[in-house]
Protein backbone atom coordinates (compact mmCIF):
# COMPACT_ATOMS: atom_id res chain seq x y z
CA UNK A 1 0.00 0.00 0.00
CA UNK A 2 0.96 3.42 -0.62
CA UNK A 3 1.68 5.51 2.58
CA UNK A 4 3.59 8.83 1.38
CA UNK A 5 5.07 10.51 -1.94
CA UNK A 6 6.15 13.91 -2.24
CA UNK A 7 8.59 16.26 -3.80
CA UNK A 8 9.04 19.95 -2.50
CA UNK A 9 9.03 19.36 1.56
CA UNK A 10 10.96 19.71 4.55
CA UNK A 11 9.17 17.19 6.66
CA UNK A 12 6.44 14.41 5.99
CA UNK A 13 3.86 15.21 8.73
CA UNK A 14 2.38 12.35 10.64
CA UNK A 15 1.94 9.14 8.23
CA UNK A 16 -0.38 6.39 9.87
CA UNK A 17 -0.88 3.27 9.37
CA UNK A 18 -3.74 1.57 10.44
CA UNK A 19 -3.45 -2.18 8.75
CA UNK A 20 -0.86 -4.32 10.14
CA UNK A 21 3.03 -4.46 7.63
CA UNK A 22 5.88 -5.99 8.65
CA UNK A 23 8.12 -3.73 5.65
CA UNK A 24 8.71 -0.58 4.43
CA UNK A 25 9.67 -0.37 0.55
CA UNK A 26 11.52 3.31 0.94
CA UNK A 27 11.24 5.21 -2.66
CA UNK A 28 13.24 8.21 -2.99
CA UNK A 29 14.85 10.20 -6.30
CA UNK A 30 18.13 9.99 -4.67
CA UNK A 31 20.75 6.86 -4.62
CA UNK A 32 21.54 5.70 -0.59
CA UNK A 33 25.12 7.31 -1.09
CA UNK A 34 23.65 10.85 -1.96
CA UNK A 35 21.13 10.65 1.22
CA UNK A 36 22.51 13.24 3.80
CA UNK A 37 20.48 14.12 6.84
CA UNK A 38 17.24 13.01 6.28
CA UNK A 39 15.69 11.55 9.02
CA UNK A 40 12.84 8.89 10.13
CA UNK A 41 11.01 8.15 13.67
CA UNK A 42 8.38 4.68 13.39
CA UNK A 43 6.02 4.07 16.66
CA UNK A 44 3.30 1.77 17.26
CA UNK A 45 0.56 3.98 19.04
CA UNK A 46 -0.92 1.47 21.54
CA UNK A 47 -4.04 2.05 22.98
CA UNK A 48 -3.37 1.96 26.79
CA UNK A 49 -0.86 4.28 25.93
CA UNK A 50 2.51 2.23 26.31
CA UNK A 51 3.44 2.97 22.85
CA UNK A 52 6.53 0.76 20.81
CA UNK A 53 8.79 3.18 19.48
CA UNK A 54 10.62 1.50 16.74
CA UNK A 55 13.23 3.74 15.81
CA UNK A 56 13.60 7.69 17.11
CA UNK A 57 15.28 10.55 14.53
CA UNK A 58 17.63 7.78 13.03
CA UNK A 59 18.95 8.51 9.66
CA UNK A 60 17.44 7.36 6.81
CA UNK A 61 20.68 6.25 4.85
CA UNK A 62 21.44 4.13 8.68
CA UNK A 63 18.16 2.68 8.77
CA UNK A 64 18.36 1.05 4.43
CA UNK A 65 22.06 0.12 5.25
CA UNK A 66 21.54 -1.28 8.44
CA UNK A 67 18.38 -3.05 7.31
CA UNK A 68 20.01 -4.26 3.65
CA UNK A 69 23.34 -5.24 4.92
CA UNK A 70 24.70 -8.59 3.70
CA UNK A 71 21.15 -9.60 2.66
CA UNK A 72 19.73 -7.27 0.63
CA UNK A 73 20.32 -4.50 -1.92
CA UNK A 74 18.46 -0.45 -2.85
CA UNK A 75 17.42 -1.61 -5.90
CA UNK A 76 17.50 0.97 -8.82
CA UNK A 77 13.94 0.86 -10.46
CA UNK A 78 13.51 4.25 -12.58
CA UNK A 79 17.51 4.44 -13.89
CA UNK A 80 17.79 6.90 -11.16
CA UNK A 81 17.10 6.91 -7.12
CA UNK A 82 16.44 3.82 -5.24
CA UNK A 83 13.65 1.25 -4.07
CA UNK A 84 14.85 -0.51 -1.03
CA UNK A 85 12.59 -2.65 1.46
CA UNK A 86 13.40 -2.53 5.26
CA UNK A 87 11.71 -4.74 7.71
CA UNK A 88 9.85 -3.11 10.91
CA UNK A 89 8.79 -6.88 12.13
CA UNK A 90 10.96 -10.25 12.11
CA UNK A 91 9.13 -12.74 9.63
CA UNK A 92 5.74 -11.28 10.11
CA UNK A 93 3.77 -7.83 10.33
CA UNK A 94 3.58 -5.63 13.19
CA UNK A 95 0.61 -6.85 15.91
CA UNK A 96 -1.99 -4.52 16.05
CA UNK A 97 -4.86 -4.16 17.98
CA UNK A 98 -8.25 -2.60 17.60
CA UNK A 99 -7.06 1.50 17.00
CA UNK A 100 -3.86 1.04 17.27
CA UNK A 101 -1.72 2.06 14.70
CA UNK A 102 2.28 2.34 12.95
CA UNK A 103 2.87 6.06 13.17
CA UNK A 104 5.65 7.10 10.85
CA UNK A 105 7.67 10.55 10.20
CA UNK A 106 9.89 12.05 7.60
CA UNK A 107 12.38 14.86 8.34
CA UNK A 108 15.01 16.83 7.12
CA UNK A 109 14.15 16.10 4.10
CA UNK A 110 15.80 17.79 0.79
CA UNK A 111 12.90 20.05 -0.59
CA UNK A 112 14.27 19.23 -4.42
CA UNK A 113 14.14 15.28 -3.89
CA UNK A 114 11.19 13.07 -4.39
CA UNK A 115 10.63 10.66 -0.99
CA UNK A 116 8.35 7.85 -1.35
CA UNK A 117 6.89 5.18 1.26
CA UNK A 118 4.78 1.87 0.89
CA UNK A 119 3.98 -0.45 2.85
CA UNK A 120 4.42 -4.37 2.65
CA UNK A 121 1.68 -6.63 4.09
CA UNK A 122 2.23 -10.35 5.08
CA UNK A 123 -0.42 -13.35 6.00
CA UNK A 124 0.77 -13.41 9.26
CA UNK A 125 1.84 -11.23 12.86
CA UNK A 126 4.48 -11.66 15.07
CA UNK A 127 5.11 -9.85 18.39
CA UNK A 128 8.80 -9.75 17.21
CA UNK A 129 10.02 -6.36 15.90
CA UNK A 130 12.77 -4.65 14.56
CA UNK A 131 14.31 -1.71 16.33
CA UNK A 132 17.01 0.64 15.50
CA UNK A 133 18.67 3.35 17.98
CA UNK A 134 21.37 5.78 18.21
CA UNK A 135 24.70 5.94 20.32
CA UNK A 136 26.95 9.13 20.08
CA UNK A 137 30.64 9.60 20.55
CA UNK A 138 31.15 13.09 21.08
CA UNK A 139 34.20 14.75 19.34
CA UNK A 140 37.29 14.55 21.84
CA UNK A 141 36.45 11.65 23.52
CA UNK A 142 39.36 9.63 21.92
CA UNK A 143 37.81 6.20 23.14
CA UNK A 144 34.07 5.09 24.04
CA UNK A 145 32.55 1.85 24.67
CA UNK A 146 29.26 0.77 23.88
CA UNK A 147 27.49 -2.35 24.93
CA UNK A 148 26.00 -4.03 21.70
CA UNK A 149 25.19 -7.91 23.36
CA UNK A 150 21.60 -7.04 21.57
CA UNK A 151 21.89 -5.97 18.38
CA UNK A 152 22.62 -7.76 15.02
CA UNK A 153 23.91 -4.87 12.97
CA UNK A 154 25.60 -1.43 13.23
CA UNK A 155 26.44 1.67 10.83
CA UNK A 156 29.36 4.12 11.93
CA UNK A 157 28.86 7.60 10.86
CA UNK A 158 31.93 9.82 11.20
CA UNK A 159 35.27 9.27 10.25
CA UNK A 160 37.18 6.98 12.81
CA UNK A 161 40.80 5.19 13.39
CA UNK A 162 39.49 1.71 14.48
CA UNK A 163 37.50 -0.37 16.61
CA UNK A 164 37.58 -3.07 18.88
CA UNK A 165 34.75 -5.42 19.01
CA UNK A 166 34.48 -7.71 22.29
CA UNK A 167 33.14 -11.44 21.78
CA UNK A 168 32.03 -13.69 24.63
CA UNK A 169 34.00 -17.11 24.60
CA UNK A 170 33.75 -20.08 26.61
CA UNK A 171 37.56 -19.50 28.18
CA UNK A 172 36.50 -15.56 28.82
CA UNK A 173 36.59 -13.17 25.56
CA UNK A 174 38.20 -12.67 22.52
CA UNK A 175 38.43 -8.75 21.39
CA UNK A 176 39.33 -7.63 17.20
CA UNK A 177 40.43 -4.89 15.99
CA UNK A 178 39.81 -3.33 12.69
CA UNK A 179 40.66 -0.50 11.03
CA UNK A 180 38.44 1.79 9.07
CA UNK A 181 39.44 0.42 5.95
CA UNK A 182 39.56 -3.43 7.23
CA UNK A 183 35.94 -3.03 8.27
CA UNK A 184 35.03 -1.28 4.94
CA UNK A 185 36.33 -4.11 2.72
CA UNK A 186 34.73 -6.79 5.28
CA UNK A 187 31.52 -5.05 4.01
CA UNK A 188 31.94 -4.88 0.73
CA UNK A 189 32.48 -8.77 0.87
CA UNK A 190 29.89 -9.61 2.55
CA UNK A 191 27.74 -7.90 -0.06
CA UNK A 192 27.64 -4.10 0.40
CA UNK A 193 24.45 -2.09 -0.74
CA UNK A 194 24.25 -1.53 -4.32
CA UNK A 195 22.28 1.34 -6.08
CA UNK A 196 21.85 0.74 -9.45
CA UNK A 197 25.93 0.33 -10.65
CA UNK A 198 27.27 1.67 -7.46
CA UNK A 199 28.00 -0.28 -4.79
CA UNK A 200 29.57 1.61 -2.04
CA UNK A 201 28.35 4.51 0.56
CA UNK A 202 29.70 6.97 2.78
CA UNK A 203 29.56 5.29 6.36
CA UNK A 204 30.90 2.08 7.57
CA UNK A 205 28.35 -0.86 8.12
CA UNK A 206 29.35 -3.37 10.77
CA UNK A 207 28.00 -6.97 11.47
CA UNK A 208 27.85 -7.17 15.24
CA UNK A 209 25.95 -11.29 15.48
CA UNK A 210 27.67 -12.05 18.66
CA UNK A 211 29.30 -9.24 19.66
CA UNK A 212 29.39 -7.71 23.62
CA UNK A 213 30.89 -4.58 22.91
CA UNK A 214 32.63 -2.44 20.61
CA UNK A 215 35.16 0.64 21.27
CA UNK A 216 35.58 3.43 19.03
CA UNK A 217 38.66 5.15 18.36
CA UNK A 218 38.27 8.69 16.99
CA UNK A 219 39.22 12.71 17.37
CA UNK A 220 36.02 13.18 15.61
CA UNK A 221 32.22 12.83 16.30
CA UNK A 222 30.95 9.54 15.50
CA UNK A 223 27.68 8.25 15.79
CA UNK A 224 26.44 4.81 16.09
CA UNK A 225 23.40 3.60 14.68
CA UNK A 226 22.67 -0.40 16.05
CA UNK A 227 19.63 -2.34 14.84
CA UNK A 228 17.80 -5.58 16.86
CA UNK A 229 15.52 -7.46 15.19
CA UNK A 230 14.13 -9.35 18.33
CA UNK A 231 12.49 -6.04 19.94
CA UNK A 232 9.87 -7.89 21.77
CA UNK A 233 6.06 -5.64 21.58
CA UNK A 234 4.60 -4.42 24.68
CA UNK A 235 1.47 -6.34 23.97
């Protein structure tokens, strides 16, 4: 179903959704490497008020790549722009009950690019969502650890040094490091977005399946977008 598509805005307004999806296919004019600083928040409005909030001002070009990486790709439909389906529910649609709904926003946009949303029904619920949020390394912290035992996949935004990612292990833990550029080409081989004939973006996507922690290394700001697709509803 069709749920937004406009050109010539700054924000979308409130989108909602009233029929239970488990995807969005995100439609914009614009490949995922050219996205900037647009932005989207996702909530399930519940009716005794103990709403789901799915993701909160994440970027848009964090929530495609983390939702696409290693499995899927923004597909180019029109020559130009992408097409790329990210999944708000794990192997179902989003439980709903009678007026509740899946609020959605838009913001930031780029007044001079097209932004398109549908939405992708399935046969079946599941209490089982996905949910993305966003960690913050301020610029001059050097070093900062964040605890990541929950999530499946991570974008860094910002240019770092390296990071050191902490897994659990029956004698205790095992920590890697990897460079900016080691983590990079790890992507790209484990099948990197593509738009259309390019297949690379500005930010660093990270598989973190097993992971406890990871530590950034940077003089600069870097943000840290995670994603766990076992968010469990309120219901």
């Amino acid at each position: 179903m069709e749920i937004y598509n406009a050109t010539g805005v700054l924000k979308s307004g409130t989108l909602r959704v009233t029929k239970p999806i488990g995807a969005l296919v995100i439609v914009s004019s614009r490949k995922i490497e050219e996205l900037t600083n647009e932005k989207i928040s996702i909530h399930i409005e519940r009716k005794n008020g103990d709403n789901d909030v799915l993701a909160s001002n994440i970027p848009l070009k964090a929530f495609i790549g983390c939702s696409l990486f290693g499995d899927g790709k923004a597909l180019n439909i029109t020559g130009t722009g992408l097409s790329a389906i990210c999944e708000i529910a794990n192997l179902g649609s989003v439980e709903l009950g009678e007026n509740e709904s899946i609020v959605i926003t838009l913001t930031d946009l780029i007044s001079t690019v097209t932004y398109g949303l549908h939405g992708i029904e399935t046969p079946v619920t599941t209490p089982e969502m996905v949910l993305f949020i966003e960690k913050v390394m301020l610029t001059g912290q050097k070093q900062r650890t964040f605890e990541v035992g929950a999530f499946d996949e991570g974008m860094l935004i910002g240019s770092f040094d390296k990071v050191q990612v902490t897994y659990p292990t029956r004698e205790g833990t095992r920590t890697v490091e990897l460079t900016s550029l080691e983590l990079r080409a790890i992507a790209s081989d484990m099948g990197l977005i593509s738009s259309g004939a390019t297949a690379q973006i500005s930010n660093t996507l990270i598989n973190l399946v097993g992971a406890h922690s990871i530590e950034i290394f940077s003089n600069n700001q870097v943000n840290l977008v995670l994603r766990d697709v076992n968010h469990t509803s309120k219901l």
